[in-house]
N, C-alpha and C. Protein backbone atom coordinates (compact mmCIF):
# COMPACT_ATOMS: atom_id res chain seq x y z
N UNK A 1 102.26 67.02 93.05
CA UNK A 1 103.52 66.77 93.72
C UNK A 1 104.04 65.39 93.34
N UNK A 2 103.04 64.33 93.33
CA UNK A 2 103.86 63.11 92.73
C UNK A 2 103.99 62.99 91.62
N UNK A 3 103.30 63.61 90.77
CA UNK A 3 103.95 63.83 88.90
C UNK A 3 105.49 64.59 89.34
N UNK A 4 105.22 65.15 89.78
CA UNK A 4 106.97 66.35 89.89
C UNK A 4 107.73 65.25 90.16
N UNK A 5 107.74 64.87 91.56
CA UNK A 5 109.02 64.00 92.06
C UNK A 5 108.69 62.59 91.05
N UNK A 6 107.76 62.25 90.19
CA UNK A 6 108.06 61.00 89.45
C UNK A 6 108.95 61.43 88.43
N UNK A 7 108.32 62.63 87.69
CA UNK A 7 109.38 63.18 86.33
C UNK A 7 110.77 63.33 87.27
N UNK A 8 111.26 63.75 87.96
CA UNK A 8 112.60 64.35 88.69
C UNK A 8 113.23 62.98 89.06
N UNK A 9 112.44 61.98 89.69
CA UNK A 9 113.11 60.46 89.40
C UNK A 9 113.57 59.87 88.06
N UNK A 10 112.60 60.14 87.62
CA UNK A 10 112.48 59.29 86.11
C UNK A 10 113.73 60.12 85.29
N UNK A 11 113.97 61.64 85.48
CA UNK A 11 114.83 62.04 84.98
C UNK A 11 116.25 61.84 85.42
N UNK A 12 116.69 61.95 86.85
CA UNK A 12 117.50 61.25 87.77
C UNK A 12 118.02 59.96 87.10
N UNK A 13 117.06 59.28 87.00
CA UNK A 13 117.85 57.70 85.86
C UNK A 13 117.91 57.74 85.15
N UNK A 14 117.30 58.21 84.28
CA UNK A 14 118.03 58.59 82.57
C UNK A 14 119.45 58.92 82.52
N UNK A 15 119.58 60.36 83.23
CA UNK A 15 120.76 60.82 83.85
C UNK A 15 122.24 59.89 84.54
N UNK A 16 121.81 58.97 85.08
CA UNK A 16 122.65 58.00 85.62
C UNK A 16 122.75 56.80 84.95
N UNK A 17 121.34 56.55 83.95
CA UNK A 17 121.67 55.26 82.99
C UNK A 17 122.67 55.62 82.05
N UNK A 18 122.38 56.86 81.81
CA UNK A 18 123.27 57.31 80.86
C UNK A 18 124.77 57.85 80.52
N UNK A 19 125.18 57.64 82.13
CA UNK A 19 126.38 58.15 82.35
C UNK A 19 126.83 59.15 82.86
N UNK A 20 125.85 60.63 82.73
CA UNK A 20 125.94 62.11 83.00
C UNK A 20 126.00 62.64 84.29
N UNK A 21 125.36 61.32 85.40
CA UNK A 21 125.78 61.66 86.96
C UNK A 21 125.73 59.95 87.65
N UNK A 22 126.73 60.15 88.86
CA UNK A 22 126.96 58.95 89.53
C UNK A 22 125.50 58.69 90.28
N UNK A 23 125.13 57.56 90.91
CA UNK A 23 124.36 57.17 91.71
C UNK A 23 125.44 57.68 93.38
N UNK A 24 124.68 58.44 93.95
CA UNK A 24 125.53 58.50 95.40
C UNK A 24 125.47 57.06 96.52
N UNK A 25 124.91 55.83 95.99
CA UNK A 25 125.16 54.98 96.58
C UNK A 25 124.24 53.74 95.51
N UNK A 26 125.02 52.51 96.23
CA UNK A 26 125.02 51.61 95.13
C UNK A 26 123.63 50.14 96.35
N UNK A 27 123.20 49.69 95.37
CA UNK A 27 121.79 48.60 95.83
C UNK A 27 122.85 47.72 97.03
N UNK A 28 123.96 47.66 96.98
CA UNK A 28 124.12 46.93 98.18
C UNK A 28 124.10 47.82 99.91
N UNK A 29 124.39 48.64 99.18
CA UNK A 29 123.87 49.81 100.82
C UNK A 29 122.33 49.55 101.01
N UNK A 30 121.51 49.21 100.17
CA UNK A 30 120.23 49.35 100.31
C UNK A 30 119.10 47.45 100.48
N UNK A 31 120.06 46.72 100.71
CA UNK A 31 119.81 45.67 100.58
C UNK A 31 118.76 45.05 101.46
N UNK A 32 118.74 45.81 102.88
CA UNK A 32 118.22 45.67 104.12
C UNK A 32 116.79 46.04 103.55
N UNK A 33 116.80 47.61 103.49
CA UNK A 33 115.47 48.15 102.68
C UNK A 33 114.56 47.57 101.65
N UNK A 34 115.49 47.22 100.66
CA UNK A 34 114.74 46.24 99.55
C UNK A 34 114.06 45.06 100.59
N UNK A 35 114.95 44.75 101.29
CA UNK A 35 114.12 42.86 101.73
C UNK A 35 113.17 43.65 103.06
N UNK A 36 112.99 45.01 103.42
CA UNK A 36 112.12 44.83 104.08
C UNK A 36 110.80 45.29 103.61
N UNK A 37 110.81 45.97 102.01
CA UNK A 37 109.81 46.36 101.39
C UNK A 37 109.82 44.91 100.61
N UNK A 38 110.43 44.51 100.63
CA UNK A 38 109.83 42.85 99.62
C UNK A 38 108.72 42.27 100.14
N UNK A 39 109.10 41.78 101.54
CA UNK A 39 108.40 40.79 102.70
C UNK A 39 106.66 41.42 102.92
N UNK A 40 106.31 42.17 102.74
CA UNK A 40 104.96 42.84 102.74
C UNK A 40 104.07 42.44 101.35
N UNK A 41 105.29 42.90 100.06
CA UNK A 41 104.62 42.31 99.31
C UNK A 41 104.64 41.30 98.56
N UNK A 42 105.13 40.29 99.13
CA UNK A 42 105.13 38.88 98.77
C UNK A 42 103.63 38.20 99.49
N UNK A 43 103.80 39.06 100.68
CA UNK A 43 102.99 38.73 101.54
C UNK A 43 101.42 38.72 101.02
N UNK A 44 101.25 40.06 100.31
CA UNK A 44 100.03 40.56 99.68
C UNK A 44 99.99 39.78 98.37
N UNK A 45 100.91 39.02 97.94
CA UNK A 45 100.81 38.60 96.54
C UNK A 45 100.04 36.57 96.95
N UNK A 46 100.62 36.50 98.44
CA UNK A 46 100.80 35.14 98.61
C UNK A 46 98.63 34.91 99.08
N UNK A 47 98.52 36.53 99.56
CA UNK A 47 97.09 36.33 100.14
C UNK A 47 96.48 36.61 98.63
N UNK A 48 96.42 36.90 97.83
CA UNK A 48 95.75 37.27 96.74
C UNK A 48 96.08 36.04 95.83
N UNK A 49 96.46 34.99 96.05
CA UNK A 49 97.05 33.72 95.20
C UNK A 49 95.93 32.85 95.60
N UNK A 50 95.17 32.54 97.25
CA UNK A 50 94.37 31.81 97.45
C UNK A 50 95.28 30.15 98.02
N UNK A 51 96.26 30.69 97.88
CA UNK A 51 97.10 29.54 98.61
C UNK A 51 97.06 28.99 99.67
N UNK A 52 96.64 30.18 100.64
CA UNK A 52 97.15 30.05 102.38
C UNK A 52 96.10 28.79 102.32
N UNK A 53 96.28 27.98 103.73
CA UNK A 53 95.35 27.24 104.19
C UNK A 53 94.35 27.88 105.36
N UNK A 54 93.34 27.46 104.87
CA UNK A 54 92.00 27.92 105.78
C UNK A 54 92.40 28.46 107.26
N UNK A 55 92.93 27.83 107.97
CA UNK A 55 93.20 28.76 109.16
C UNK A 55 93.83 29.20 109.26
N UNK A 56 94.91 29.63 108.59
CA UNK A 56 95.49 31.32 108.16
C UNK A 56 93.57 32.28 107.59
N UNK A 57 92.92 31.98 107.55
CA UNK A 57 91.97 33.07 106.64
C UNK A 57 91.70 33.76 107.88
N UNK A 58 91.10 34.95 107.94
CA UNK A 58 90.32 35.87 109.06
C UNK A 58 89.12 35.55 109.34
N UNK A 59 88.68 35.30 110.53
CA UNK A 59 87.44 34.89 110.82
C UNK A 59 86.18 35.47 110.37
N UNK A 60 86.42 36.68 110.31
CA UNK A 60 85.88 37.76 109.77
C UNK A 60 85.08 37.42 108.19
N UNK A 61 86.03 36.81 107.44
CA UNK A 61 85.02 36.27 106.26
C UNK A 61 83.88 34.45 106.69
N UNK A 62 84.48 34.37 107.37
CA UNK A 62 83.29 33.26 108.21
C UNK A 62 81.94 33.88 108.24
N UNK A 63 82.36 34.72 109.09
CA UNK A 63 80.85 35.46 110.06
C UNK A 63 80.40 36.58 108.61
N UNK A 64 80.83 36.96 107.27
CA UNK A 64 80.24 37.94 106.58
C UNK A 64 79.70 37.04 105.89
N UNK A 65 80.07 35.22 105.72
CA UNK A 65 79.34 34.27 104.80
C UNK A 65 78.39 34.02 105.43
N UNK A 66 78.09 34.05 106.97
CA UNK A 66 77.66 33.34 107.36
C UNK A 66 76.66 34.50 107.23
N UNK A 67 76.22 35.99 107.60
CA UNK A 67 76.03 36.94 107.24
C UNK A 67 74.74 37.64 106.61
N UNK A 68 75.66 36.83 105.24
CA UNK A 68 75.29 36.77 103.71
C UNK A 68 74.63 35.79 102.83
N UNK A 69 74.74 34.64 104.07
CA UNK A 69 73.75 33.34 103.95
C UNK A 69 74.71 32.85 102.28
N UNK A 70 75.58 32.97 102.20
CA UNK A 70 76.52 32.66 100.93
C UNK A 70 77.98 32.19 101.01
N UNK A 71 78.22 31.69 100.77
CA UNK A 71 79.33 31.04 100.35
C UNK A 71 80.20 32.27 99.65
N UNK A 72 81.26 32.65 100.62
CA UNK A 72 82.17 33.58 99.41
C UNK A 72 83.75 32.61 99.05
N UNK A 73 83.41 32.68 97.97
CA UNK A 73 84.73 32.23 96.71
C UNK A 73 85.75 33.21 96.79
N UNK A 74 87.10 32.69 97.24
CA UNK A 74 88.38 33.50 97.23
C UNK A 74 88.48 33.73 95.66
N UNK A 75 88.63 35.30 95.39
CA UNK A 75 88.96 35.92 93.99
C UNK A 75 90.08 34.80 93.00
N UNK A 76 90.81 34.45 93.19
CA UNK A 76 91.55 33.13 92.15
C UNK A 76 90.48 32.42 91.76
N UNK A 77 89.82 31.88 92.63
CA UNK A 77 88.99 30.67 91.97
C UNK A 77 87.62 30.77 91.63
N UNK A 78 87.00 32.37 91.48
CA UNK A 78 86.02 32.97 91.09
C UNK A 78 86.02 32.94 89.63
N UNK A 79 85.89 32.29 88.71
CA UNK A 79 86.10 32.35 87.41
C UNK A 79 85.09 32.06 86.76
N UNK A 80 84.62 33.05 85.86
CA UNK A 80 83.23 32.84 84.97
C UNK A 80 83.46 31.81 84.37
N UNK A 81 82.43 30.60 84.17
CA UNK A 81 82.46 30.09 82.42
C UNK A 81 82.10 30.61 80.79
């Protein structure tokens, strides 16, 4: 089912890049939607960066180091030599 509706999208824009059918509505009707699917994943991009400061983290990786008798390294700064 999601191969179908991806080809039927994917064909849908070809179709409309190309001139052969209108879009029934244009990205500014949809502007709300875009910024509320943005904000999630900025969000997921900003936790996977290693940016936040320590008490933004979940306590939860405290108590699995503490656990694990280890020190866990946020994935950014895990880097082999």
């Amino acid at each position: 089912m999601a191969v179908v509706v991806g080809l039927l999208l994917v064909t849908w824009s070809m179709l409309v890049v190309i001139g052969r059918l209108r879009p029934a509505f244009g990205l500014s009707r949809l502007w709300l939607l875009i910024l509320l699917f943005l904000i999630p994943i900025c969000w997921a991009v900003l936790q996977s960066l290693s940016l936040t400061p320590e008490a933004w983290h979940h306590p939860l990786w405290q108590s699995a180091a503490e656990a694990l008798d280890m020190q866990l390294i946020p994935r950014s700064d895990n880097r082999d030599p």
